[in-house]
N, C-alpha and C. Protein backbone atom coordinates (compact mmCIF):
# COMPACT_ATOMS: atom_id res chain seq x y z
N UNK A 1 47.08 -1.12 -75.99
CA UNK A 1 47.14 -2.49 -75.56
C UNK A 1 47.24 -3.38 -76.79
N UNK A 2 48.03 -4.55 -76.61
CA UNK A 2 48.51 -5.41 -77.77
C UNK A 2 47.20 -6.10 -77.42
N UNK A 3 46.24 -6.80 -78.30
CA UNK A 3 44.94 -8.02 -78.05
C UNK A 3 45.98 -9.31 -78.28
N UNK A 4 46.42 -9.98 -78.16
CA UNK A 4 46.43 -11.70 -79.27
C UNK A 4 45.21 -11.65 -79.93
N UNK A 5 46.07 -12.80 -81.17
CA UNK A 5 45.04 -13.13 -82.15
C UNK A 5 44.58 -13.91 -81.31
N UNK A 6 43.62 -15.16 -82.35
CA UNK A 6 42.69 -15.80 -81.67
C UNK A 6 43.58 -17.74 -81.61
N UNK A 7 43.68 -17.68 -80.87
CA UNK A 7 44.89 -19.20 -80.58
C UNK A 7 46.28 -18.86 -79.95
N UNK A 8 46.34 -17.56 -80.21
CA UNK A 8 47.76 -16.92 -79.93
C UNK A 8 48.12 -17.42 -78.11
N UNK A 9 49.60 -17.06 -78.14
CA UNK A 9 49.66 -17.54 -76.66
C UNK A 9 50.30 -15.80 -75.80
N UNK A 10 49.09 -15.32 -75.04
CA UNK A 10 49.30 -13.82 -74.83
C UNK A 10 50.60 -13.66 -74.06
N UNK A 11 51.21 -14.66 -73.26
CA UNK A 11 52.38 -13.99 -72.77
C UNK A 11 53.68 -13.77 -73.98
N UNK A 12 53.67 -14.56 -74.76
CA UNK A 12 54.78 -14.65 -76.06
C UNK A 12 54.21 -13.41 -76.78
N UNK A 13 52.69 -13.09 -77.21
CA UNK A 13 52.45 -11.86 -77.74
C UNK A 13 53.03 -10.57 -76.98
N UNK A 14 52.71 -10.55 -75.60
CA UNK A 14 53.08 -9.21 -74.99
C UNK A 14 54.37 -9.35 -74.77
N UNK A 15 55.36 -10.02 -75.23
CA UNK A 15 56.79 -10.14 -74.92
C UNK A 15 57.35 -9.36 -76.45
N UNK A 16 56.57 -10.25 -77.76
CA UNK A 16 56.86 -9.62 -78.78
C UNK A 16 56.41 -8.22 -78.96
N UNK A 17 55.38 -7.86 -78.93
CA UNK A 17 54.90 -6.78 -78.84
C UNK A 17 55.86 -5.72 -78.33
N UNK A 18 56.48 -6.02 -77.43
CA UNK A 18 56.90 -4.40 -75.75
C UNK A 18 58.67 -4.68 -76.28
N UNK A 19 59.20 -6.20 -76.75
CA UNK A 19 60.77 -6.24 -75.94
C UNK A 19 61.68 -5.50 -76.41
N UNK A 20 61.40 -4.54 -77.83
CA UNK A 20 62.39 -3.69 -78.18
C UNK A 20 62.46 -2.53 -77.64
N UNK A 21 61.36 -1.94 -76.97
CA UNK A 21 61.40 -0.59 -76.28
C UNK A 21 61.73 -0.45 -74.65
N UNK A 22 62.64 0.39 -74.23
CA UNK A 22 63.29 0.87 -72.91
C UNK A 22 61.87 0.32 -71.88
N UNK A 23 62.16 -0.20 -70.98
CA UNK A 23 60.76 -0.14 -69.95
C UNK A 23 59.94 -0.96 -70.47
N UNK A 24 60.68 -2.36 -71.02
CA UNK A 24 59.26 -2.98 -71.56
C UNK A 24 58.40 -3.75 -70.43
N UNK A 25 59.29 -4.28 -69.00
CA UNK A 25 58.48 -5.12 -68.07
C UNK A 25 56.73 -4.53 -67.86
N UNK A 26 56.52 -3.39 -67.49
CA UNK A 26 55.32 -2.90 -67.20
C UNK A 26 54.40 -2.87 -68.54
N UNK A 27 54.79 -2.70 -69.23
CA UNK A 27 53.97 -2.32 -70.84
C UNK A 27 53.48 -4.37 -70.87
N UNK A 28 54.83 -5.11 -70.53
CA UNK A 28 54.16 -6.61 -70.99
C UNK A 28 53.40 -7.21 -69.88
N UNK A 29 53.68 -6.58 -68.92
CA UNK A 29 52.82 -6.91 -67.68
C UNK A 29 51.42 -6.38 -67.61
N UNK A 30 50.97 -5.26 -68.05
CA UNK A 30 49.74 -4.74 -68.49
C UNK A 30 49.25 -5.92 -69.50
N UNK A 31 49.84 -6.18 -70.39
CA UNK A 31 49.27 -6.76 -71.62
C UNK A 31 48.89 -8.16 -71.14
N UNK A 32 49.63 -8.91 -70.18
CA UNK A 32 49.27 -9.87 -69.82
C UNK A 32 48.39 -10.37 -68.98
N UNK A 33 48.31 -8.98 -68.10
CA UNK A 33 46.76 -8.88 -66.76
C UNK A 33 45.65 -8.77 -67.88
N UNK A 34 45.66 -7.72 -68.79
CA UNK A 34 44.59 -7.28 -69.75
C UNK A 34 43.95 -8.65 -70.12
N UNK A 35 44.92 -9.60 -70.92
CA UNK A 35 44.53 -11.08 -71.66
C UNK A 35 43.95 -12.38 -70.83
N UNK A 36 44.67 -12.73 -69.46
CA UNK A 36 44.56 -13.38 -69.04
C UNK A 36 43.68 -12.95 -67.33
N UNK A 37 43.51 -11.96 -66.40
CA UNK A 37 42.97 -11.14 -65.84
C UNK A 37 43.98 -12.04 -64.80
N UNK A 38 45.52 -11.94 -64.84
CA UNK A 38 46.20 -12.06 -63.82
C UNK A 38 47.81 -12.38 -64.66
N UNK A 39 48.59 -12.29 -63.19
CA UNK A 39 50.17 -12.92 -64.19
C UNK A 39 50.50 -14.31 -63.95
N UNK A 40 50.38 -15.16 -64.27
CA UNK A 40 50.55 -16.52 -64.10
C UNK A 40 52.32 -17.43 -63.35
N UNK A 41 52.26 -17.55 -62.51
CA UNK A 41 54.11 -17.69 -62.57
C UNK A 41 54.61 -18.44 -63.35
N UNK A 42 54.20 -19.27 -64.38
CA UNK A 42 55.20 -19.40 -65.92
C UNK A 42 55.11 -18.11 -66.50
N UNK A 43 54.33 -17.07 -66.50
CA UNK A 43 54.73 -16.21 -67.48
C UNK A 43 55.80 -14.93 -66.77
N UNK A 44 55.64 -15.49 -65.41
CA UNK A 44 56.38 -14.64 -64.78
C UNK A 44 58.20 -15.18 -65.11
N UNK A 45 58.45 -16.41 -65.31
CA UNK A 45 59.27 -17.02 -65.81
C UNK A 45 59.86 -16.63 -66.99
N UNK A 46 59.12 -16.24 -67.65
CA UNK A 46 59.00 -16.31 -69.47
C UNK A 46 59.54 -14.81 -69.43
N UNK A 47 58.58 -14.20 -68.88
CA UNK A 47 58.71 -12.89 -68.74
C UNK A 47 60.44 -12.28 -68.72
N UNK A 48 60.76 -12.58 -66.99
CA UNK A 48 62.30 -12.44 -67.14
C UNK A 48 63.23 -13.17 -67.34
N UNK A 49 63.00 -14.46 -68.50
CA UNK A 49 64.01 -14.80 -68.90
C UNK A 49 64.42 -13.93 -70.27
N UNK A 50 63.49 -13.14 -70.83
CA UNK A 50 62.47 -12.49 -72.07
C UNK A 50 64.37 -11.41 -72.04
N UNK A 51 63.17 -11.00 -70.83
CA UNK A 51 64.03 -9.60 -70.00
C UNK A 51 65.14 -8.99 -69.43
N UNK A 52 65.96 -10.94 -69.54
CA UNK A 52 67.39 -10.55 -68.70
C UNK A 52 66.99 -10.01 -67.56
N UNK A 53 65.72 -10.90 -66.66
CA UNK A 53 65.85 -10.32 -65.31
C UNK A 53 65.32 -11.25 -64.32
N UNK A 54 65.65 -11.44 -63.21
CA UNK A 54 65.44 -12.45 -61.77
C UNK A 54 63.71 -12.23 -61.90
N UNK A 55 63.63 -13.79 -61.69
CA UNK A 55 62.11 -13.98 -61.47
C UNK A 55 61.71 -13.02 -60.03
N UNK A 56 62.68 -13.03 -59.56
CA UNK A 56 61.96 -11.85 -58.08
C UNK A 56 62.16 -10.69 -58.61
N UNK A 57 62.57 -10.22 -59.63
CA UNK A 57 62.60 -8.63 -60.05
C UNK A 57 60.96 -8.67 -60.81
N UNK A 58 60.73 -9.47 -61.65
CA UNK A 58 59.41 -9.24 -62.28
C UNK A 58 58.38 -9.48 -61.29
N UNK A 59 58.52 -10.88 -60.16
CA UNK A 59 57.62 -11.32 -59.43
C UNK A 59 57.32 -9.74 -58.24
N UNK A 60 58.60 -9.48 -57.51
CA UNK A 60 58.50 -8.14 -57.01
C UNK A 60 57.92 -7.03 -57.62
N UNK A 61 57.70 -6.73 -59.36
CA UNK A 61 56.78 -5.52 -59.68
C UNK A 61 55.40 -6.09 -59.63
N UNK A 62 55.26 -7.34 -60.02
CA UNK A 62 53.61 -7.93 -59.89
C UNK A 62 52.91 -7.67 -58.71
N UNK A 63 54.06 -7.92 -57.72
CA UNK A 63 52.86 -7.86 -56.46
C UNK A 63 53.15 -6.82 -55.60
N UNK A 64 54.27 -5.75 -56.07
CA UNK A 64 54.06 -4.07 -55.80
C UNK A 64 52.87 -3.16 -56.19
N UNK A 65 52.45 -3.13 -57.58
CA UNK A 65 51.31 -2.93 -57.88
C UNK A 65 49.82 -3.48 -57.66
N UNK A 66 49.06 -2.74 -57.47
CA UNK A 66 48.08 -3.25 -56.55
C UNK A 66 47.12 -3.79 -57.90
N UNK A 67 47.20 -3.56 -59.06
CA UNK A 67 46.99 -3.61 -60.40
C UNK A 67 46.98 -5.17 -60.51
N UNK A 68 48.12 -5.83 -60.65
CA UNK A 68 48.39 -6.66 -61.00
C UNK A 68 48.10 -7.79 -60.20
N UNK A 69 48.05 -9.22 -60.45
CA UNK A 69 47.39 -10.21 -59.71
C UNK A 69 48.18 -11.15 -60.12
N UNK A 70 48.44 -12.02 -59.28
CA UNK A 70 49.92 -13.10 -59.00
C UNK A 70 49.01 -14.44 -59.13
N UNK A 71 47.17 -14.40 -58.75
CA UNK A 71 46.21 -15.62 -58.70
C UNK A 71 45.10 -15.10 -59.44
N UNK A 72 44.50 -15.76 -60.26
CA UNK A 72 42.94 -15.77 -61.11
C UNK A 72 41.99 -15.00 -59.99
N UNK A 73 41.54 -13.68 -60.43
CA UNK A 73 40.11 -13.23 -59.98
C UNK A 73 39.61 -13.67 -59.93
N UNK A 74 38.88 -13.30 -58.56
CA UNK A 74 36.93 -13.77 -58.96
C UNK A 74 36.31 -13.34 -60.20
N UNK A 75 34.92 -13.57 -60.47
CA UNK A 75 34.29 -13.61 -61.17
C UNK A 75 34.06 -11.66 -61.61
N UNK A 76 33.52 -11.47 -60.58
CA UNK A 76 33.52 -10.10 -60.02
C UNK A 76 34.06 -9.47 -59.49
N UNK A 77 34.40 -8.11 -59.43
CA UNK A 77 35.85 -7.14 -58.96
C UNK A 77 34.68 -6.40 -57.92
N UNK A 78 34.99 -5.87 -57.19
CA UNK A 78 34.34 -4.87 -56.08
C UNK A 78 35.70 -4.08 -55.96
N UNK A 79 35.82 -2.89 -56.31
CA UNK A 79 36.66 -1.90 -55.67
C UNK A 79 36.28 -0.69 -55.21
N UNK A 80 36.11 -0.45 -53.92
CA UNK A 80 35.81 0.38 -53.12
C UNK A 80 36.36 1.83 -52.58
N UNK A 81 36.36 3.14 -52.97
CA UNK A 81 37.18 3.91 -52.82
C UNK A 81 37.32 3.85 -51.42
N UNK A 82 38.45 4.12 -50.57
CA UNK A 82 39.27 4.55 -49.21
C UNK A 82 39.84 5.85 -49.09
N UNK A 83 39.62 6.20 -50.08
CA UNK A 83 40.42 8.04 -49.76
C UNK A 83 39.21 8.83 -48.98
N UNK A 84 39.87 9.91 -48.11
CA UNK A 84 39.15 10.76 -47.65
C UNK A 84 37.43 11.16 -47.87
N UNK A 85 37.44 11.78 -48.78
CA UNK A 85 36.35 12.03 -49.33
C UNK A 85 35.01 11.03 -49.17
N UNK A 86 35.32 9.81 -49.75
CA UNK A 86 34.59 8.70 -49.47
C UNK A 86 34.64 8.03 -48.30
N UNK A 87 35.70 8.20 -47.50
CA UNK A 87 35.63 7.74 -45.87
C UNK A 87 34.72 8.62 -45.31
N UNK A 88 34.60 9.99 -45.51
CA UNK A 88 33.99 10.89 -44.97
C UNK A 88 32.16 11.11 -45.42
N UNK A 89 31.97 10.29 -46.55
CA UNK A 89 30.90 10.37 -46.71
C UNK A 89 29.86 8.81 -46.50
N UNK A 90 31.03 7.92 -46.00
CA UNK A 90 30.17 6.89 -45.29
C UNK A 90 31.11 4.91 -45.91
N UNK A 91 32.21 5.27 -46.71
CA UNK A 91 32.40 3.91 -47.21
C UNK A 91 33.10 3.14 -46.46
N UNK A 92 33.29 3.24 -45.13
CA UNK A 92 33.72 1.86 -44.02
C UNK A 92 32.42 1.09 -43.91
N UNK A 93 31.27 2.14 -43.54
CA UNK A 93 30.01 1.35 -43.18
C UNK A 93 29.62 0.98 -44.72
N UNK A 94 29.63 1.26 -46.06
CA UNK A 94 29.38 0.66 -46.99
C UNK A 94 30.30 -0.46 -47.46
N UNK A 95 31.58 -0.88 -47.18
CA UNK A 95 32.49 -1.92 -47.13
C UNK A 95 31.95 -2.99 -46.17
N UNK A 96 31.75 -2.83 -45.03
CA UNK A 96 31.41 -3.67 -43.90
C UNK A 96 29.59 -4.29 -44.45
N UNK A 97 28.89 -3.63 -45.19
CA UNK A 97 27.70 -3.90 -45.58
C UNK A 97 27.74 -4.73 -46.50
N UNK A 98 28.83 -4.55 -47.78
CA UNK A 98 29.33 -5.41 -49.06
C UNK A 98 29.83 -6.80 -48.39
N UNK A 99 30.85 -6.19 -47.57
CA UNK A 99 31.74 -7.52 -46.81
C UNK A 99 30.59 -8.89 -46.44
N UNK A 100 29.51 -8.06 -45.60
CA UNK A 100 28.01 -9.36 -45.17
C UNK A 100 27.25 -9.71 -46.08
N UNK A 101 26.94 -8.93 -47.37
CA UNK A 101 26.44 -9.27 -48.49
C UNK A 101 26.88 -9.87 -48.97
N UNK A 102 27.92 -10.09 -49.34
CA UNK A 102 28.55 -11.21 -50.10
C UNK A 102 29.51 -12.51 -49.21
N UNK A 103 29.36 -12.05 -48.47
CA UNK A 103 30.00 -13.01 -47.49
C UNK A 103 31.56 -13.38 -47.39
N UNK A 104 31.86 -12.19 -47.58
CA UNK A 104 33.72 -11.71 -47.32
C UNK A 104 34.27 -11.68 -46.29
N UNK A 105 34.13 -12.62 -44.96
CA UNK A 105 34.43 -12.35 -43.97
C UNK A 105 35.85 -12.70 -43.61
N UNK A 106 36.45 -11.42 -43.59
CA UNK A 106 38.13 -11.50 -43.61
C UNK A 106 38.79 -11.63 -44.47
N UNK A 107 38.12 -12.42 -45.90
CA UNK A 107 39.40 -11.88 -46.91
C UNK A 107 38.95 -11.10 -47.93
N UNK A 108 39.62 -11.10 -49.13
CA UNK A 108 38.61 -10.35 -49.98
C UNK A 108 38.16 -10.80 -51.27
N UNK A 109 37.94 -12.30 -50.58
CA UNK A 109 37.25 -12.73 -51.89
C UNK A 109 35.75 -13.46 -50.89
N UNK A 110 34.67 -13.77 -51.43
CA UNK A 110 33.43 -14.45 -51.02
C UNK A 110 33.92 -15.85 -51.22
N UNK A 111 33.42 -16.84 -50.36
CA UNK A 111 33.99 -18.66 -50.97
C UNK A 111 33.93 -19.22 -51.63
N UNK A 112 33.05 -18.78 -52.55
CA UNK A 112 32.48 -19.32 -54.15
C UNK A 112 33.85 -19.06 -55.12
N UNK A 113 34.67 -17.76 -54.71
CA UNK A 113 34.90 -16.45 -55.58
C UNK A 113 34.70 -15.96 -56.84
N UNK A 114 33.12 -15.56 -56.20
CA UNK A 114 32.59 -15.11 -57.54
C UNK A 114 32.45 -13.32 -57.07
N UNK A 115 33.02 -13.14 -56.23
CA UNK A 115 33.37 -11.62 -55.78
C UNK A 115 34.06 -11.60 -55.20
N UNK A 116 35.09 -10.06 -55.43
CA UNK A 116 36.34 -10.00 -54.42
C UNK A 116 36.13 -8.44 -54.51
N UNK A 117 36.37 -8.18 -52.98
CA UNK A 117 36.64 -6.89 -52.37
C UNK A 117 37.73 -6.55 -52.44
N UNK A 118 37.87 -5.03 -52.99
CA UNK A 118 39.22 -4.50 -53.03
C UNK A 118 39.40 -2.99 -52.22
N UNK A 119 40.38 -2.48 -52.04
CA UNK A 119 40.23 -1.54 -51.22
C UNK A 119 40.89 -0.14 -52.66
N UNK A 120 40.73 1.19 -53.38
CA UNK A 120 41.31 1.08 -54.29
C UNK A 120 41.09 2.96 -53.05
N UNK A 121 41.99 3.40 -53.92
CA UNK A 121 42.39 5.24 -53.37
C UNK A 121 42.12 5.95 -54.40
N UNK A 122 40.68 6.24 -54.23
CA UNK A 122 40.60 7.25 -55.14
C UNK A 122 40.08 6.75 -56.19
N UNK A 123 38.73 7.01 -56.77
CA UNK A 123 38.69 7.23 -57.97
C UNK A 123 38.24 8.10 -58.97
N UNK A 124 38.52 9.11 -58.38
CA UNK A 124 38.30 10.75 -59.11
C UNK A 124 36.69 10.80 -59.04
N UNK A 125 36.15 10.22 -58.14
CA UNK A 125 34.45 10.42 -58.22
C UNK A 125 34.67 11.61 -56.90
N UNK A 126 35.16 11.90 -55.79
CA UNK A 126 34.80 12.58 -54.92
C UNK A 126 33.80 13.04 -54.20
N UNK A 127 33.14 14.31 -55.36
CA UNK A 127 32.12 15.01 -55.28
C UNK A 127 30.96 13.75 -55.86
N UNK A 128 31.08 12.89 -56.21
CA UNK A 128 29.79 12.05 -55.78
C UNK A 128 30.23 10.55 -54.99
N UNK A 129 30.70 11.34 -53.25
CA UNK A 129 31.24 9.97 -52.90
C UNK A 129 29.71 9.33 -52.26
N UNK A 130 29.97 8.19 -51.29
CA UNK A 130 31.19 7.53 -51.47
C UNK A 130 30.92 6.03 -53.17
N UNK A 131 32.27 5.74 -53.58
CA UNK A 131 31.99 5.66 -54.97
C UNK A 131 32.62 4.40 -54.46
N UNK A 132 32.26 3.39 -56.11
CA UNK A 132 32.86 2.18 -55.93
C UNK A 132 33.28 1.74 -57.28
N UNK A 133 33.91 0.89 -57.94
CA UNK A 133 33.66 0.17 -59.49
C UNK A 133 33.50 -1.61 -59.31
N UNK A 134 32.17 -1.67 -60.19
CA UNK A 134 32.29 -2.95 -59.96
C UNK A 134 32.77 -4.07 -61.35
N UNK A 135 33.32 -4.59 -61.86
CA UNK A 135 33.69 -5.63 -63.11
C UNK A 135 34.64 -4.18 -63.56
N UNK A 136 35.04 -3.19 -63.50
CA UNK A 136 36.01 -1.65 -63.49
C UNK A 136 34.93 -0.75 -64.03
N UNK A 137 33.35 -1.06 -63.97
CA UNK A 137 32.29 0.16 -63.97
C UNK A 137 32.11 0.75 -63.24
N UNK A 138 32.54 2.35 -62.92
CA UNK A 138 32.24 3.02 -61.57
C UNK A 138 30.81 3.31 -61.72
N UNK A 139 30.66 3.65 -59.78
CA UNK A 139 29.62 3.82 -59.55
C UNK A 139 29.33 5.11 -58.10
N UNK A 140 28.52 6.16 -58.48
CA UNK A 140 28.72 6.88 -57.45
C UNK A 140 27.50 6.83 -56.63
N UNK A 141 27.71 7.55 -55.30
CA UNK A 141 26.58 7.68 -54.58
C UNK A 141 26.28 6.56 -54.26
N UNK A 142 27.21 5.74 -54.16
CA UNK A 142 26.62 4.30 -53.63
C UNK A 142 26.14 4.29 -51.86
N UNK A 143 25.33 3.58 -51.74
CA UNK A 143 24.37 3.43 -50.18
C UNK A 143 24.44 1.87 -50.69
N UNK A 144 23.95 1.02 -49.66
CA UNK A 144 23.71 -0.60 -49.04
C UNK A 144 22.89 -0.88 -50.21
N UNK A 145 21.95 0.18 -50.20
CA UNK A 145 20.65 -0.73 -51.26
C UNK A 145 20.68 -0.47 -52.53
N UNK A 146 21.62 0.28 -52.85
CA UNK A 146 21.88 0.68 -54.36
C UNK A 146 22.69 -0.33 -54.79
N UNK A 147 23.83 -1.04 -53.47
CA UNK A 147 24.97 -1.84 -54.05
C UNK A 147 24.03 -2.66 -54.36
N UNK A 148 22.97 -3.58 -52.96
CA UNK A 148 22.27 -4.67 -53.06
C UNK A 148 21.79 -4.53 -54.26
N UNK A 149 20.87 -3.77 -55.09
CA UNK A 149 20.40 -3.59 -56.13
C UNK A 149 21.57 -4.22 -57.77
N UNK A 150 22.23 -3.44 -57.36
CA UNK A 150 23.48 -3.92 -58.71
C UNK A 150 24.01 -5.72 -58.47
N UNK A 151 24.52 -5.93 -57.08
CA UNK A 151 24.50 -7.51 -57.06
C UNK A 151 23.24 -8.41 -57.58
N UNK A 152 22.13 -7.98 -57.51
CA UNK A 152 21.06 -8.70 -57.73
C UNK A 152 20.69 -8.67 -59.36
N UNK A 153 21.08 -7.75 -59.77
CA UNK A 153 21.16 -7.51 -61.25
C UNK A 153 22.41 -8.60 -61.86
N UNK A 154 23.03 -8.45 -61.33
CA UNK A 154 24.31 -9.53 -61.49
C UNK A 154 23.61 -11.01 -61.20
N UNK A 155 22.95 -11.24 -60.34
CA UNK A 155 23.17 -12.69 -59.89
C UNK A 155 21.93 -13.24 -60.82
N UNK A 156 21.04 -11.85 -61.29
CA UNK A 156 19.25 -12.38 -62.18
C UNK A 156 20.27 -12.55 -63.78
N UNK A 157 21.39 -12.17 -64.62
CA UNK A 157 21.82 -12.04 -65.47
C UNK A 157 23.00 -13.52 -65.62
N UNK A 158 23.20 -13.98 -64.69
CA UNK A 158 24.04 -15.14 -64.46
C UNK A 158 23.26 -16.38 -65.06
């Protein structure tokens, strides 16, 4: 990952950084979620004019990848595994428990958005499902009161 210096402007860095090598859209699109924790649509601009490419060719990989973010995060990430394994060991009823805890009802951010629910496949925890990551710290063996426990650690540290 390219950092910017400190004043630098990160979409012009990750443009300089990536534009001489084959496949640079994804390499500057990483660099720019990394800096800014989303893609902004001027840089989506910047991006493929950079690139010799239609703002719907870059805007279309932003919001193909489930990675990438087209609007500013919440504060907090919640991503919740959905694969098998963790469906099978209880994470609809641990989603639906997060969802009332934080007060996500229907989308997946809380109204403050200082948390957003994500739905993610998989995160190689399995054998200790069902698993979650929260700010991208996984966490296994998660139950209701283990999550409640980690939000409250969050909200006494705020």
């Amino acid at each position: 990952m390219t950092v910017p210096s400190r004043g630098a402007d990160p979409v012009d860095e990750a443009i300089t950084a990536h534009i001489a090598i084959p496949g640079a859209l994804l390499p500057i699109l990483h660099d720019v979620q990394d800096a800014l924790g989303y893609i902004p649509g001027d840089a989506i601009s910047r991006i493929a004019q950079a690139l010799n490419l239609s703002r719907a060719e870059v805007y279309g990989v932003v919001t193909y990848y489930h990675y990438f973010r087209a609007e500013p995060p919440a504060s907090h990430i919640v991503q919740v595994c959905r694969a098998e394994a963790c469906q099978a060991m209880g994470s609809d009823a641990l989603v639906s428990h997060i969802r009332a805890r934080l007060g996500c009802s229907g989308s997946d951010s809380d109204p403050s958005n200082k948390f957003c629910v994500e739905p993610v496949y998989c995160l190689g925890l399995c054998g200790a499902a069902p698993a979650l990551t929260l700010d991208g710290r996984p966490y296994a063996r998660v139950t209701p009161d283990s999550f409640d426990n980690l939000v409250s650690e969050l909200e006494v540290g705020s």
